[in-house]
C-alpha atoms as a PDB file:
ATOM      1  CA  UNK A   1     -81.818 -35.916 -98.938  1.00  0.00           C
ATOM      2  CA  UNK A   2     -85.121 -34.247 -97.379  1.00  0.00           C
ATOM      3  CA  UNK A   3     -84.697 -32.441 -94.296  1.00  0.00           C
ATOM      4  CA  UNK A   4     -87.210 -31.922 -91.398  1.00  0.00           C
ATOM      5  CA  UNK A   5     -86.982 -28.211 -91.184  1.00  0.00           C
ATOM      6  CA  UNK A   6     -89.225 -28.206 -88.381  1.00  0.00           C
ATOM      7  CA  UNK A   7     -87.211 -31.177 -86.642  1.00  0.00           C
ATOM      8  CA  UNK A   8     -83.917 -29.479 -87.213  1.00  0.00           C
ATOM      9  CA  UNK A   9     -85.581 -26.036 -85.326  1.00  0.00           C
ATOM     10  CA  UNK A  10     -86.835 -27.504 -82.181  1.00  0.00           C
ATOM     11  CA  UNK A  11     -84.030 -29.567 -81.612  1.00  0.00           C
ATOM     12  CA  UNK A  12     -80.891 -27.588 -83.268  1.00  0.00           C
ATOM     13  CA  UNK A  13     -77.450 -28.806 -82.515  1.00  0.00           C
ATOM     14  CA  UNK A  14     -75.741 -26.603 -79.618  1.00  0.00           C
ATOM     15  CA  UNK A  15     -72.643 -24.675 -80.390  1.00  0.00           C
ATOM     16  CA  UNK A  16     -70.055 -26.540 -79.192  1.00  0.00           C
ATOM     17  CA  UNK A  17     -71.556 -30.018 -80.568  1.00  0.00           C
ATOM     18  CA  UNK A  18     -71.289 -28.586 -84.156  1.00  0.00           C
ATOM     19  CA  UNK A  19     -68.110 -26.915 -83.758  1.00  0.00           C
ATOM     20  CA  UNK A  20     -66.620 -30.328 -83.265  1.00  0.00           C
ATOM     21  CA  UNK A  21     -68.683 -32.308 -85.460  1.00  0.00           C
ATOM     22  CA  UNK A  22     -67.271 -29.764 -88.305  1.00  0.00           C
ATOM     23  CA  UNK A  23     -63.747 -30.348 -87.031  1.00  0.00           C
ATOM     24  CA  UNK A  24     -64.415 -34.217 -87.659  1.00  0.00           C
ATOM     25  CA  UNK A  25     -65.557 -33.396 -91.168  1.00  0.00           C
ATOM     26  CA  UNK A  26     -62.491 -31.938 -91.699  1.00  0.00           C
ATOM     27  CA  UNK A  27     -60.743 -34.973 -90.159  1.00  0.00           C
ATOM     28  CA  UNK A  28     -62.473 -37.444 -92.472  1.00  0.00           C
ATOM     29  CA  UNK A  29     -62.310 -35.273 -95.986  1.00  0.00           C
ATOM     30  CA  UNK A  30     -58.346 -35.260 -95.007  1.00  0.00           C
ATOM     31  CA  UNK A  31     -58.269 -38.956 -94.097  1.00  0.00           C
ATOM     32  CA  UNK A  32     -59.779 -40.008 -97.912  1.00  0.00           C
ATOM     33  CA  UNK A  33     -56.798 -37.223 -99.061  1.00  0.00           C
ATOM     34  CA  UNK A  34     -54.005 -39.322 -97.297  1.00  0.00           C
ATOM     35  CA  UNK A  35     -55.296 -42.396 -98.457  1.00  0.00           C
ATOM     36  CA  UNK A  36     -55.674 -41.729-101.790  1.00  0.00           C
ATOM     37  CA  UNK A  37     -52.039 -40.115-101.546  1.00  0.00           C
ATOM     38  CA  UNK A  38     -50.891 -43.436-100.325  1.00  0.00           C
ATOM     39  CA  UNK A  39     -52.692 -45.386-103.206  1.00  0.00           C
ATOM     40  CA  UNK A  40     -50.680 -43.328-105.467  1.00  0.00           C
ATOM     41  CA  UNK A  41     -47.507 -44.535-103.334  1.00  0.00           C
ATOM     42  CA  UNK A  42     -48.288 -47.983-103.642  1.00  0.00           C
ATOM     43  CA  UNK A  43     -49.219 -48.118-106.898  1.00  0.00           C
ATOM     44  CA  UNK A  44     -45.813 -46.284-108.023  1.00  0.00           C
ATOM     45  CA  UNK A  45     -43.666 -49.030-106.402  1.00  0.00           C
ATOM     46  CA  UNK A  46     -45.922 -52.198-107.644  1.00  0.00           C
ATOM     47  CA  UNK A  47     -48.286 -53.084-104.849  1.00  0.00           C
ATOM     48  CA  UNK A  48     -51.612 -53.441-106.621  1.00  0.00           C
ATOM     49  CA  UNK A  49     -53.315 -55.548-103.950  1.00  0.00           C
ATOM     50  CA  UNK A  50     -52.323 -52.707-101.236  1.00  0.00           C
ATOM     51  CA  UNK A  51     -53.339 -49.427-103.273  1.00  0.00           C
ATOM     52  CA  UNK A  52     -56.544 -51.349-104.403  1.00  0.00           C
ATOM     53  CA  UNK A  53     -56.947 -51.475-100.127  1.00  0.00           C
ATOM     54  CA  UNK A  54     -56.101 -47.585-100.069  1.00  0.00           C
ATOM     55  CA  UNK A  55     -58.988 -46.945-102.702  1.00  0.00           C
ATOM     56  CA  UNK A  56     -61.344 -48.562-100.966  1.00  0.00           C
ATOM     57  CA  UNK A  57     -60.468 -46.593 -97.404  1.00  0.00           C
ATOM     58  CA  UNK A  58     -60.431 -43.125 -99.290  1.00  0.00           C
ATOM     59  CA  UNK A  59     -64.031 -43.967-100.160  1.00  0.00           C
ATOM     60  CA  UNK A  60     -64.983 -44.378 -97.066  1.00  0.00           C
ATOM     61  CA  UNK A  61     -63.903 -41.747 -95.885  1.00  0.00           C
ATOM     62  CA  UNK A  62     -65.232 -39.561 -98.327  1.00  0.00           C
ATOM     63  CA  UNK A  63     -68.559 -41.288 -96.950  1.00  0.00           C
ATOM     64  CA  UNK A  64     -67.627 -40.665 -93.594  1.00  0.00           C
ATOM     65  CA  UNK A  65     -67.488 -36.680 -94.457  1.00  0.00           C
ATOM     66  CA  UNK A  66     -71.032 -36.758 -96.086  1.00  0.00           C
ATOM     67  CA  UNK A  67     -72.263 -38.672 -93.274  1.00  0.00           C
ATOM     68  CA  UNK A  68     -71.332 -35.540 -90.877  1.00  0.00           C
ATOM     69  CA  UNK A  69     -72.037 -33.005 -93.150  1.00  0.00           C
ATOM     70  CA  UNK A  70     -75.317 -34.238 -94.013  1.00  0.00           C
ATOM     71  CA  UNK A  71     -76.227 -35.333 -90.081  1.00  0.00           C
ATOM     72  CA  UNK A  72     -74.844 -31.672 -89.288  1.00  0.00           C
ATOM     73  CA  UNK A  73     -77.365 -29.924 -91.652  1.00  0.00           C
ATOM     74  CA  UNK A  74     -80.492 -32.499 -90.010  1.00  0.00           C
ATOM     75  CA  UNK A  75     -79.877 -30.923 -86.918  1.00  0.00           C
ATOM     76  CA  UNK A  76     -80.331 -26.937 -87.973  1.00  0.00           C
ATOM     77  CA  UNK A  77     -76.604 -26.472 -88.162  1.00  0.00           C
ATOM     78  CA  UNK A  78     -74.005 -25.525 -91.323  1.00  0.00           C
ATOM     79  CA  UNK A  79     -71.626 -28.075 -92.024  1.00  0.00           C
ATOM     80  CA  UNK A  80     -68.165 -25.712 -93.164  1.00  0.00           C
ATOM     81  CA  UNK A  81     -65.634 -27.150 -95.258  1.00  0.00           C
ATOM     82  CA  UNK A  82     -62.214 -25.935 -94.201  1.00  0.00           C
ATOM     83  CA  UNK A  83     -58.512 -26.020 -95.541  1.00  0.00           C
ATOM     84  CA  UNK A  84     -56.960 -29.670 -95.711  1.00  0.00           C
ATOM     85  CA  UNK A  85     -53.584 -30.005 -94.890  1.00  0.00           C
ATOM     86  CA  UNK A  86     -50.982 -31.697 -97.065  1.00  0.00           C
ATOM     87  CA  UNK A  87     -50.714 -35.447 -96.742  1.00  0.00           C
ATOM     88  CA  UNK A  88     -47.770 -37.203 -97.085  1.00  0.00           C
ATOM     89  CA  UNK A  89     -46.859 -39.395-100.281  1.00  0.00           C
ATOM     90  CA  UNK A  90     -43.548 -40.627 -99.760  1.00  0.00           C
ATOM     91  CA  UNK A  91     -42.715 -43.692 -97.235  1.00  0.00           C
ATOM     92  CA  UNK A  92     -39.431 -45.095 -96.525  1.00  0.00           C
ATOM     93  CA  UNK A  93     -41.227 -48.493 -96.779  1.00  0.00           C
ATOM     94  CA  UNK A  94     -45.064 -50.184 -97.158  1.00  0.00           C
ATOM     95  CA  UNK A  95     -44.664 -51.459 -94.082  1.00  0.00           C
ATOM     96  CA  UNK A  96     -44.092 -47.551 -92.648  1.00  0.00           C
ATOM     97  CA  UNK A  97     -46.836 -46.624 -94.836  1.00  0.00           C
ATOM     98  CA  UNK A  98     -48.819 -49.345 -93.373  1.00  0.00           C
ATOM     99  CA  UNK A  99     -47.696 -48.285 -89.730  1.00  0.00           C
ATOM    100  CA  UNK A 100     -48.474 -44.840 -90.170  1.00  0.00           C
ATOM    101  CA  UNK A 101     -52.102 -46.013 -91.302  1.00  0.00           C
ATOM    102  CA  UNK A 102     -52.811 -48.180 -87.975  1.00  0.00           C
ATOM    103  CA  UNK A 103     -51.327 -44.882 -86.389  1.00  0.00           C
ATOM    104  CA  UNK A 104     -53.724 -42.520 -87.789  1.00  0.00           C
ATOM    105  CA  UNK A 105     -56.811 -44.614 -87.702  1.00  0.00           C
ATOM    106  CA  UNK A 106     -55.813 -44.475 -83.894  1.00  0.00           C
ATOM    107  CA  UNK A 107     -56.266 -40.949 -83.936  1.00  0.00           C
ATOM    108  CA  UNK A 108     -59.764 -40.813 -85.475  1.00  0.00           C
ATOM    109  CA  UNK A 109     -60.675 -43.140 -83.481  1.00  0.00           C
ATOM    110  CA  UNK A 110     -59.596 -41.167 -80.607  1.00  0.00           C
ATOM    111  CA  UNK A 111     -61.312 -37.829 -82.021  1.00  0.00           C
ATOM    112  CA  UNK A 112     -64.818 -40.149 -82.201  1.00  0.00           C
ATOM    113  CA  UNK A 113     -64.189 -40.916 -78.259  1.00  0.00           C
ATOM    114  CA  UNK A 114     -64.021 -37.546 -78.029  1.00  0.00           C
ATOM    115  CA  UNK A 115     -67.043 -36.763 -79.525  1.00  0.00           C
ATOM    116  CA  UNK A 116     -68.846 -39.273 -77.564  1.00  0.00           C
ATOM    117  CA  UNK A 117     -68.051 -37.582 -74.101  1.00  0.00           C
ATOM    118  CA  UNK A 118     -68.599 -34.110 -75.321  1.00  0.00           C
ATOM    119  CA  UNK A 119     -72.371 -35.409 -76.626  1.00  0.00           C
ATOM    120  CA  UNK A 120     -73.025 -36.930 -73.550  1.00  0.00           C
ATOM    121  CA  UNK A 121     -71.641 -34.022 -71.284  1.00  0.00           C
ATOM    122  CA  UNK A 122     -74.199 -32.100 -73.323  1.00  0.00           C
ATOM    123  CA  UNK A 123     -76.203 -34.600 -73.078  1.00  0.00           C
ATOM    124  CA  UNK A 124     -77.391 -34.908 -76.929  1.00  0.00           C
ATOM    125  CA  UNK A 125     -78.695 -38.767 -77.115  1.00  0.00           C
ATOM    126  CA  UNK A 126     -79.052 -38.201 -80.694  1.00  0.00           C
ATOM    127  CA  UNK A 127     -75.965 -36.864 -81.352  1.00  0.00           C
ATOM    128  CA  UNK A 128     -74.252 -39.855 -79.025  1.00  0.00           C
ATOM    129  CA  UNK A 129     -76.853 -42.824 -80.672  1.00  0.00           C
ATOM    130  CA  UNK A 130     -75.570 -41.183 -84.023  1.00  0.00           C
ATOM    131  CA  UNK A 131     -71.593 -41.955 -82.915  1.00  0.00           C
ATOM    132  CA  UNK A 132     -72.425 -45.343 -82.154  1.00  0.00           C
ATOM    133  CA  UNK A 133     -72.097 -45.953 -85.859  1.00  0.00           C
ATOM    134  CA  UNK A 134     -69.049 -44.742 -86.245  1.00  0.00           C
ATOM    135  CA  UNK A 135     -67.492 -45.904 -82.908  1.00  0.00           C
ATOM    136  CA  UNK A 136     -68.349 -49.216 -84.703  1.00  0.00           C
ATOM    137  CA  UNK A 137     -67.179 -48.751 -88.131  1.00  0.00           C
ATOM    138  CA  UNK A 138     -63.613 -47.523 -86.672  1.00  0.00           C
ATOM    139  CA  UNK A 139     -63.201 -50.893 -84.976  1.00  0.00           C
ATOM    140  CA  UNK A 140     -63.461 -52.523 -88.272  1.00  0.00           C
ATOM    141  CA  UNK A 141     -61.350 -49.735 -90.476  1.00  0.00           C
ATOM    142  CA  UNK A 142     -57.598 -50.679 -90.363  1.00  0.00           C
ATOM    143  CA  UNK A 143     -56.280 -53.836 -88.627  1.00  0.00           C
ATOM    144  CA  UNK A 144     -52.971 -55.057 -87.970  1.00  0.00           C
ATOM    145  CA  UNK A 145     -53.765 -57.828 -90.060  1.00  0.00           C
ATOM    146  CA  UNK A 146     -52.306 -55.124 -93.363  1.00  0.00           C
ATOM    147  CA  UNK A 147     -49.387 -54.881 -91.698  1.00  0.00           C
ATOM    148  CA  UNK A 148     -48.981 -58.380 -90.924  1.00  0.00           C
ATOM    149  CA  UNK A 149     -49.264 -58.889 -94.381  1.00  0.00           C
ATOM    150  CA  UNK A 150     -46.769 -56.415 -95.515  1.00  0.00           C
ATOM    151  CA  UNK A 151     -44.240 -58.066 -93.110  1.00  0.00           C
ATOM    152  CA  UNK A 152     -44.812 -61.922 -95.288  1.00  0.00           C
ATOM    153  CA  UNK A 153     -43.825 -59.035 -98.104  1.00  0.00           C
ATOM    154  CA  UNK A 154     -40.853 -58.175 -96.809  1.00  0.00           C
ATOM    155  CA  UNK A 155     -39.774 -61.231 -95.872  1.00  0.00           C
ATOM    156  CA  UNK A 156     -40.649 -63.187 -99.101  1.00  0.00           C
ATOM    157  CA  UNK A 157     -39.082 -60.170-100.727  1.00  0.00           C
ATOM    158  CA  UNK A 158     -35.590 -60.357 -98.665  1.00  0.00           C
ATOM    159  CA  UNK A 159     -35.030 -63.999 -99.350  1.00  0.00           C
ATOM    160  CA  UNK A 160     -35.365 -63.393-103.056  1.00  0.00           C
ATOM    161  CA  UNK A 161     -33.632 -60.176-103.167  1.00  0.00           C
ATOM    162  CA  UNK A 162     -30.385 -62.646-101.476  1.00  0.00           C
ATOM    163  CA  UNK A 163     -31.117 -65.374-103.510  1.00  0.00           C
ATOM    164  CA  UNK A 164     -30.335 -62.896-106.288  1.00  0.00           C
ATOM    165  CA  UNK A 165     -27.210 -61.220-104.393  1.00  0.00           C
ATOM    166  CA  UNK A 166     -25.704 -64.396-104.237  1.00  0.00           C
ATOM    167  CA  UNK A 167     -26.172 -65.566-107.470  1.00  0.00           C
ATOM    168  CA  UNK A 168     -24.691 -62.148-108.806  1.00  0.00           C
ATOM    169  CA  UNK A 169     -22.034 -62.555-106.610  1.00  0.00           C
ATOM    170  CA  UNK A 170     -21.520 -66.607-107.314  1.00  0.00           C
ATOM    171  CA  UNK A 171     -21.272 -65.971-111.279  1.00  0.00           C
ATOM    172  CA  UNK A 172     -18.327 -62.778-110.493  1.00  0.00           C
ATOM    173  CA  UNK A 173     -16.492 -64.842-107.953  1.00  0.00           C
ATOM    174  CA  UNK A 174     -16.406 -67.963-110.328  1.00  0.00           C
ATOM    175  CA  UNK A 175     -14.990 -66.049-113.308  1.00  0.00           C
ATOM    176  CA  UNK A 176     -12.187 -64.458-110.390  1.00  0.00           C
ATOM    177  CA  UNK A 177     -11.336 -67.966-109.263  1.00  0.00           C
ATOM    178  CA  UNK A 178     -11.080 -69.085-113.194  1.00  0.00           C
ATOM    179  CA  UNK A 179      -8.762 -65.990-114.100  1.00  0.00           C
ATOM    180  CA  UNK A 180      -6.133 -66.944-110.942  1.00  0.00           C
ATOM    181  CA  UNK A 181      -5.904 -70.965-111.699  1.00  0.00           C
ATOM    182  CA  UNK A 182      -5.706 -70.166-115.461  1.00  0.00           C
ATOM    183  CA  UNK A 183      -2.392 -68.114-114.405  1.00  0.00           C
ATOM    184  CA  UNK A 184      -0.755 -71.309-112.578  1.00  0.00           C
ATOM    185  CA  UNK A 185       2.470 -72.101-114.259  1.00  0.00           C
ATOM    186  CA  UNK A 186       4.702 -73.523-111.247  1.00  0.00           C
ATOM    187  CA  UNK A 187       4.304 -74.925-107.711  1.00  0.00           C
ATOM    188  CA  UNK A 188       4.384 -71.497-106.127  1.00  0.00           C
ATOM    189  CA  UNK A 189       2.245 -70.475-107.815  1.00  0.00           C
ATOM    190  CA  UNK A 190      -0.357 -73.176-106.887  1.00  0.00           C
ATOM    191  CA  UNK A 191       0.066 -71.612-103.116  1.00  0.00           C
ATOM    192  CA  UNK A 192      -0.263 -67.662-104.213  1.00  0.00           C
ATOM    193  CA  UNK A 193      -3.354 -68.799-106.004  1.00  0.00           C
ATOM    194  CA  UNK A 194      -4.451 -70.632-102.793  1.00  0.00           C
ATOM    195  CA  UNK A 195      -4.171 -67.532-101.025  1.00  0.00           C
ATOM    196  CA  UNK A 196      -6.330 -65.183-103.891  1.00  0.00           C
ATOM    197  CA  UNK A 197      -8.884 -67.267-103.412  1.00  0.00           C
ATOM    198  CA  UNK A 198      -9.346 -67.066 -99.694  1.00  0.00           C
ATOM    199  CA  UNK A 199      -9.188 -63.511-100.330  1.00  0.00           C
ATOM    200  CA  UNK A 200     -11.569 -63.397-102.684  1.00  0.00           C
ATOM    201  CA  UNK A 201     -13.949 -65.031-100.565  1.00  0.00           C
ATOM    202  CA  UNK A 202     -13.219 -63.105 -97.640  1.00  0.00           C
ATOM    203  CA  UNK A 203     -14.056 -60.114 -99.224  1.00  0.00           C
ATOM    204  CA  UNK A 204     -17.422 -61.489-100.740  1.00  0.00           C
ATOM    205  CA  UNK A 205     -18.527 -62.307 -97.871  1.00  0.00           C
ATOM    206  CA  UNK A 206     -18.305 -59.506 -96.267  1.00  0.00           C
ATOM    207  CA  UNK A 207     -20.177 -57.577 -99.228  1.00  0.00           C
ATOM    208  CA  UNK A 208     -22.976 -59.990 -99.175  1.00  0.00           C
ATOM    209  CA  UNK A 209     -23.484 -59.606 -95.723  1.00  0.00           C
ATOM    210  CA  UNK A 210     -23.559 -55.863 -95.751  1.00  0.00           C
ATOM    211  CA  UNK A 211     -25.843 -55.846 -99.035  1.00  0.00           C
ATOM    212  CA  UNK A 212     -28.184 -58.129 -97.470  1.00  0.00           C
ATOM    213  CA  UNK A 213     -28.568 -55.969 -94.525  1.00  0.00           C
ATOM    214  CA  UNK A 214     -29.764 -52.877 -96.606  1.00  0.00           C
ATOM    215  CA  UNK A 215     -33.119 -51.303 -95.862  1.00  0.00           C
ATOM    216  CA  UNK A 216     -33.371 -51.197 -99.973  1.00  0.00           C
ATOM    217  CA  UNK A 217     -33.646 -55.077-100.260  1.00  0.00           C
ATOM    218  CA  UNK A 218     -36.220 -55.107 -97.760  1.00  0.00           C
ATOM    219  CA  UNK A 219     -39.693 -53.966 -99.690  1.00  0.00           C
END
């Protein structure tokens, strides 16, 4: 990219503007860095469609950064890398994963408010017509529309996962059932075999209810 020297002298970026234009660089590098952490989350548990989504976002992020950097140096100043933080890369589910996204994006999207106001408090049009781009791209980043998606998942994914349960459980109670009428020999013991199998039944129901309940059948 060529640069107007000249352009960037006479109308150089004030302090405080590129102080907190840097701080947004920083914001965006570390946003690509989460979401290329949380590709390698959803990739790890078998949710191509969603890390493919993630790749995409960490691009444009990584965009987002050269945009600032590159508007910062236009404007006479010196875009500064600084330290990222760690991102996270475990989730207890997509759907937190996907939560956590809308969350964040909330954030940035907060910080480019931000921005705004402090561009026209300095009032720096060019700096403020600049945001406008970004004000707009944040509307369109991440919608709830992922996580709506990720709860058709879980809910497709919880049916089969008891579907499964109970055919696990059908096949074990069967051979139970089998065992206790193959052991009748007498009247009496028509009735104790009566009461095994209300037992037995009792007590899968109970474990099918609990093991459809856990969080792990969920995603």
């Amino acid at each position: 990219m060529l640069f107007n020297y000249k352009r960037a002298k006479s109308n150089k970026l004030k302090p405080s503007i590129e102080k907190a234009l840097n701080e947004q660089v920083n914001a965006e590098f570390f946003s690509a860095y989460l979401y290329m952490s949380m590709v390698t989350y959803f990739e790890s548990i078998g949710y191509k469609k969603e890390a493919d989504f993630f790749r995409k976002q960490a691009k444009d992020e990584l965009k987002h950064a050269v945009k600032f950097c590159e508007y910062i140096m236009e404007r006479g100043g010196r875009a500064k890398l600084t330290e990222l933080k760690k991102p996270q890369s475990e989730w207890k589910s997509p759907l937190k994963a996907a939560e956590d996204t809308l969350k964040h994006e909330k954030m940035i999207t907060g910080r480019i408010n931000d921005l705004v106001e402090l561009a026209k408090k300095e009032n720096d049009s060019e700096t403020e017509k600049m945001l406008k781009w970004f004000v707009k791209e944040q509307v369109e980043e991440v919608s709830n529309d992922l996580i709506k998606n990720l709860n058709k998942k879980a809910s497709f994914n919880l049916k089969r996962a008891n579907r499964k349960i109970k055919a696990e459980y059908a096949g074990e109670l069967f051979q139970q059932i089998k065992q206790l009428i193959e052991s009748v020999e007498n009247v009496n013991d028509i009735l104790q075999v009566r009461d095994g199998i209300n037992q037995l039944l009792s007590e899968k129901y109970n474990k099918l209810t609990a093991k459809e309940m856990s969080p792990k059948y969920l995603f």
